[in-house]
Structures are given as structure tokens and as C-alpha cells.
N, C-alpha and C. Protein backbone atom coordinates (compact mmCIF):
# COMPACT_ATOMS: atom_id res chain seq x y z
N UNK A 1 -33.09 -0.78 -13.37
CA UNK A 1 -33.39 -1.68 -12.26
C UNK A 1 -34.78 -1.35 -11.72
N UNK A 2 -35.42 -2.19 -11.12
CA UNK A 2 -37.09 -2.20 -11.03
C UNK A 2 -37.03 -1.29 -9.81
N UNK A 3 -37.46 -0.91 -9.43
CA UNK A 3 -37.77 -0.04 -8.01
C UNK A 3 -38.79 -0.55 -6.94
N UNK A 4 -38.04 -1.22 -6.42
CA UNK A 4 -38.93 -2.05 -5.07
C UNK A 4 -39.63 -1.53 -4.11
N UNK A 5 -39.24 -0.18 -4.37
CA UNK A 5 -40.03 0.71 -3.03
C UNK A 5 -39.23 0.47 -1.59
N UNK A 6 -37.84 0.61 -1.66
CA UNK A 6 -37.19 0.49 -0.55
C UNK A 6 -35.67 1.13 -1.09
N UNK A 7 -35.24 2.03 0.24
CA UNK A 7 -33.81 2.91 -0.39
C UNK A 7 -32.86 1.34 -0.40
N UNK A 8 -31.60 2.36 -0.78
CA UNK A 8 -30.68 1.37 -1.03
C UNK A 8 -29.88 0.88 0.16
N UNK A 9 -30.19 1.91 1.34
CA UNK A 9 -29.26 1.49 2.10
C UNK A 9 -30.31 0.35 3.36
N UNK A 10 -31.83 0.53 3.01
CA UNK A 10 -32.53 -0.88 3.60
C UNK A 10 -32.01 -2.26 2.66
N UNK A 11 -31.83 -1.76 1.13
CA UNK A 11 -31.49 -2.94 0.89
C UNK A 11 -30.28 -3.72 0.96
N UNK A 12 -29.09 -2.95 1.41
CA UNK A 12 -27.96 -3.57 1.71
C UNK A 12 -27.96 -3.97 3.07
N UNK A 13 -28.90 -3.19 3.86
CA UNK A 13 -29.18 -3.91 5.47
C UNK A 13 -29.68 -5.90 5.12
N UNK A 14 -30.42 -5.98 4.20
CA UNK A 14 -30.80 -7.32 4.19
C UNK A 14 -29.78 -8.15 3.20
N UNK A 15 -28.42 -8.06 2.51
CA UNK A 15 -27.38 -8.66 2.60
C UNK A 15 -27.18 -8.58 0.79
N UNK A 16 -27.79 -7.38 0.65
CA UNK A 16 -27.76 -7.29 -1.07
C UNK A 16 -26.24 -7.44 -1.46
N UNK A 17 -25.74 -6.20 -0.57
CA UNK A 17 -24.19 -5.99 -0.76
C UNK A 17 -22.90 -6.82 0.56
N UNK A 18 -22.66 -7.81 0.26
CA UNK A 18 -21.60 -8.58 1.00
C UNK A 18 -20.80 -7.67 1.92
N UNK A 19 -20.95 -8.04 3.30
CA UNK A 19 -19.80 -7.44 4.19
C UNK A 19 -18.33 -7.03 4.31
N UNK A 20 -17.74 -6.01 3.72
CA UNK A 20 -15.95 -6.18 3.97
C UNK A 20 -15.77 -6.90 4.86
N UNK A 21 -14.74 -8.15 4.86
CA UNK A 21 -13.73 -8.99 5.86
C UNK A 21 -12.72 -8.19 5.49
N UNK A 22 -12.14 -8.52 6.47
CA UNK A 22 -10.36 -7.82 6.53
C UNK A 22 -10.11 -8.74 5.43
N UNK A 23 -8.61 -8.48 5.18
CA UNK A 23 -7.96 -8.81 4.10
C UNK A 23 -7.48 -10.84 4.77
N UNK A 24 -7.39 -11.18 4.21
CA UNK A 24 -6.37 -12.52 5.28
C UNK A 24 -4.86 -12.37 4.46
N UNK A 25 -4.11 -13.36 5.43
CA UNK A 25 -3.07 -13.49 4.67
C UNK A 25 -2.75 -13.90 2.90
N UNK A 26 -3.51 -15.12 3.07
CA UNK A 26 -3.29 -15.61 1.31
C UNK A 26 -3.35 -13.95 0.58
N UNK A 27 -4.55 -13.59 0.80
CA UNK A 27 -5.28 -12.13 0.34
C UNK A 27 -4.05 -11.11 0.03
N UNK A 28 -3.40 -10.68 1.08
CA UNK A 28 -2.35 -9.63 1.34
C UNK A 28 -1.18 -10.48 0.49
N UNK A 29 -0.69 -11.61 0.45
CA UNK A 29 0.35 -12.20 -0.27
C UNK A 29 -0.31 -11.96 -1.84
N UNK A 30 -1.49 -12.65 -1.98
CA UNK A 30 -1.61 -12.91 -3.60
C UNK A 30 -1.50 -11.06 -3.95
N UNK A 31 -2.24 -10.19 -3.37
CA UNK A 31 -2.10 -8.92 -4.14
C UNK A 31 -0.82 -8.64 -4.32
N UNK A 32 0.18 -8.66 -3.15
CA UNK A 32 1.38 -8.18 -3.15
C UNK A 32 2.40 -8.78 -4.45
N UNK A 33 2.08 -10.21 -4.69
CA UNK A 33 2.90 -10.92 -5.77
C UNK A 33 2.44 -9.87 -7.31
N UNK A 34 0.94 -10.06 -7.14
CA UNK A 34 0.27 -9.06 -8.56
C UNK A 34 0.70 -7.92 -9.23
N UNK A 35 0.93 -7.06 -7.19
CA UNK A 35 1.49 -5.76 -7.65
C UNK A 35 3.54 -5.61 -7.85
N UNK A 36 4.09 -7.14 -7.43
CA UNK A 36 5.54 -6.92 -7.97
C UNK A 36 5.14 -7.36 -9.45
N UNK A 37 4.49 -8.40 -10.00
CA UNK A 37 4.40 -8.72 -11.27
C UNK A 37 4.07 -7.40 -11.96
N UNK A 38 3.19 -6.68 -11.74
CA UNK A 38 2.45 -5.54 -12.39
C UNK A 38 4.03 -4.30 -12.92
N UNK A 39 4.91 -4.07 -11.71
CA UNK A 39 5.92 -3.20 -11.18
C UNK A 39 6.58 -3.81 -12.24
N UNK A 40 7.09 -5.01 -12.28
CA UNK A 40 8.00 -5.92 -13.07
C UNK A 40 8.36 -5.87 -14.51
N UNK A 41 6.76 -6.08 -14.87
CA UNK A 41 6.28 -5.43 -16.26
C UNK A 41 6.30 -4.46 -16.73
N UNK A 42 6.11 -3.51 -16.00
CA UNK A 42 6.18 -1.95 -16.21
C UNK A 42 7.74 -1.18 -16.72
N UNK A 43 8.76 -1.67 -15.26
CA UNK A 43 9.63 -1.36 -16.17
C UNK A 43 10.38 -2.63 -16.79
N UNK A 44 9.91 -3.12 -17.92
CA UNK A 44 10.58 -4.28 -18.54
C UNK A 44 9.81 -3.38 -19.93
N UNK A 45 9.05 -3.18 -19.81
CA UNK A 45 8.29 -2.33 -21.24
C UNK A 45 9.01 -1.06 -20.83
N UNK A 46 9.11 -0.17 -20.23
CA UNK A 46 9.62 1.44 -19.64
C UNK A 46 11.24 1.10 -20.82
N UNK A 47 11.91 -0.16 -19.70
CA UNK A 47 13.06 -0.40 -20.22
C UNK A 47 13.37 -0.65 -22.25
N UNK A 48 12.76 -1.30 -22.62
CA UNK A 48 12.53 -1.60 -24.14
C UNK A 48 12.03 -0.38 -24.88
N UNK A 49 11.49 0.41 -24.09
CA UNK A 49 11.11 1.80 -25.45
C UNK A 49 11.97 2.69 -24.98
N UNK A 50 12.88 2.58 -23.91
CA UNK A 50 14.15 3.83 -23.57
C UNK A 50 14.91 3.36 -24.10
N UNK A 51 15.27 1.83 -24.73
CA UNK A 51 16.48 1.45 -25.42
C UNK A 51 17.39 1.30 -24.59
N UNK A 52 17.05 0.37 -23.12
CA UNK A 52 17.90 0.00 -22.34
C UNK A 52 18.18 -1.32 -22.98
N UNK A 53 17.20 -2.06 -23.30
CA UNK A 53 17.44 -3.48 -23.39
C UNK A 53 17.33 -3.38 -24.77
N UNK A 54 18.28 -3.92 -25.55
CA UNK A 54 17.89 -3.90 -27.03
C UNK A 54 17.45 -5.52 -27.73
């Protein structure tokens, strides 16, 4: 990356790097569905190589 002659933290003062917002609702719902899908999957594969589900 070119070196502008300015640290990094002047350049995130002028909007290089986007502000954290809190989370919103949709936000907190869509992760939460991701992480039961993610959980879901996990043991559905866990289950098939222990030879629960044949």
C-alpha cells in the first residue's frame, strides 16, 4: 500500500474505516438463525460419523 505520509489512525479519523453501529434487531435475529443452522449441522455430521443415524 502507497504511504501517504499520514498514520493510520489520522486516516481512519477521515472515514477510511466505517463506524461500529450497534447491532439492530434484523442483525441479532439473522446471526442467531446462522448460529442455530451452524449448531444444527454440526451435530447432524457429529451424529452420522458416531453412527447414531445410519
Amino acid at each position: 500500500m502507497a504511504d501517504l505520509g499520514i498514520s493510520h489512525t489520522h486516516a481512519n479519523h477521515y472515514g477510511s474505516v466505517p463506524a461500529k453501529k450497534p447491532a439492530s434487531t434484523r442483525q441479532k435475529l439473522h446471526f442467531a438463525l446462522n448460529a442455530a443452522l451452524f449448531a444444527a449441522a454440526f451435530a447432524f455430521v457429529t451424529a452420522l460419523v458416531c453412527g447414531v443415524i445410519s
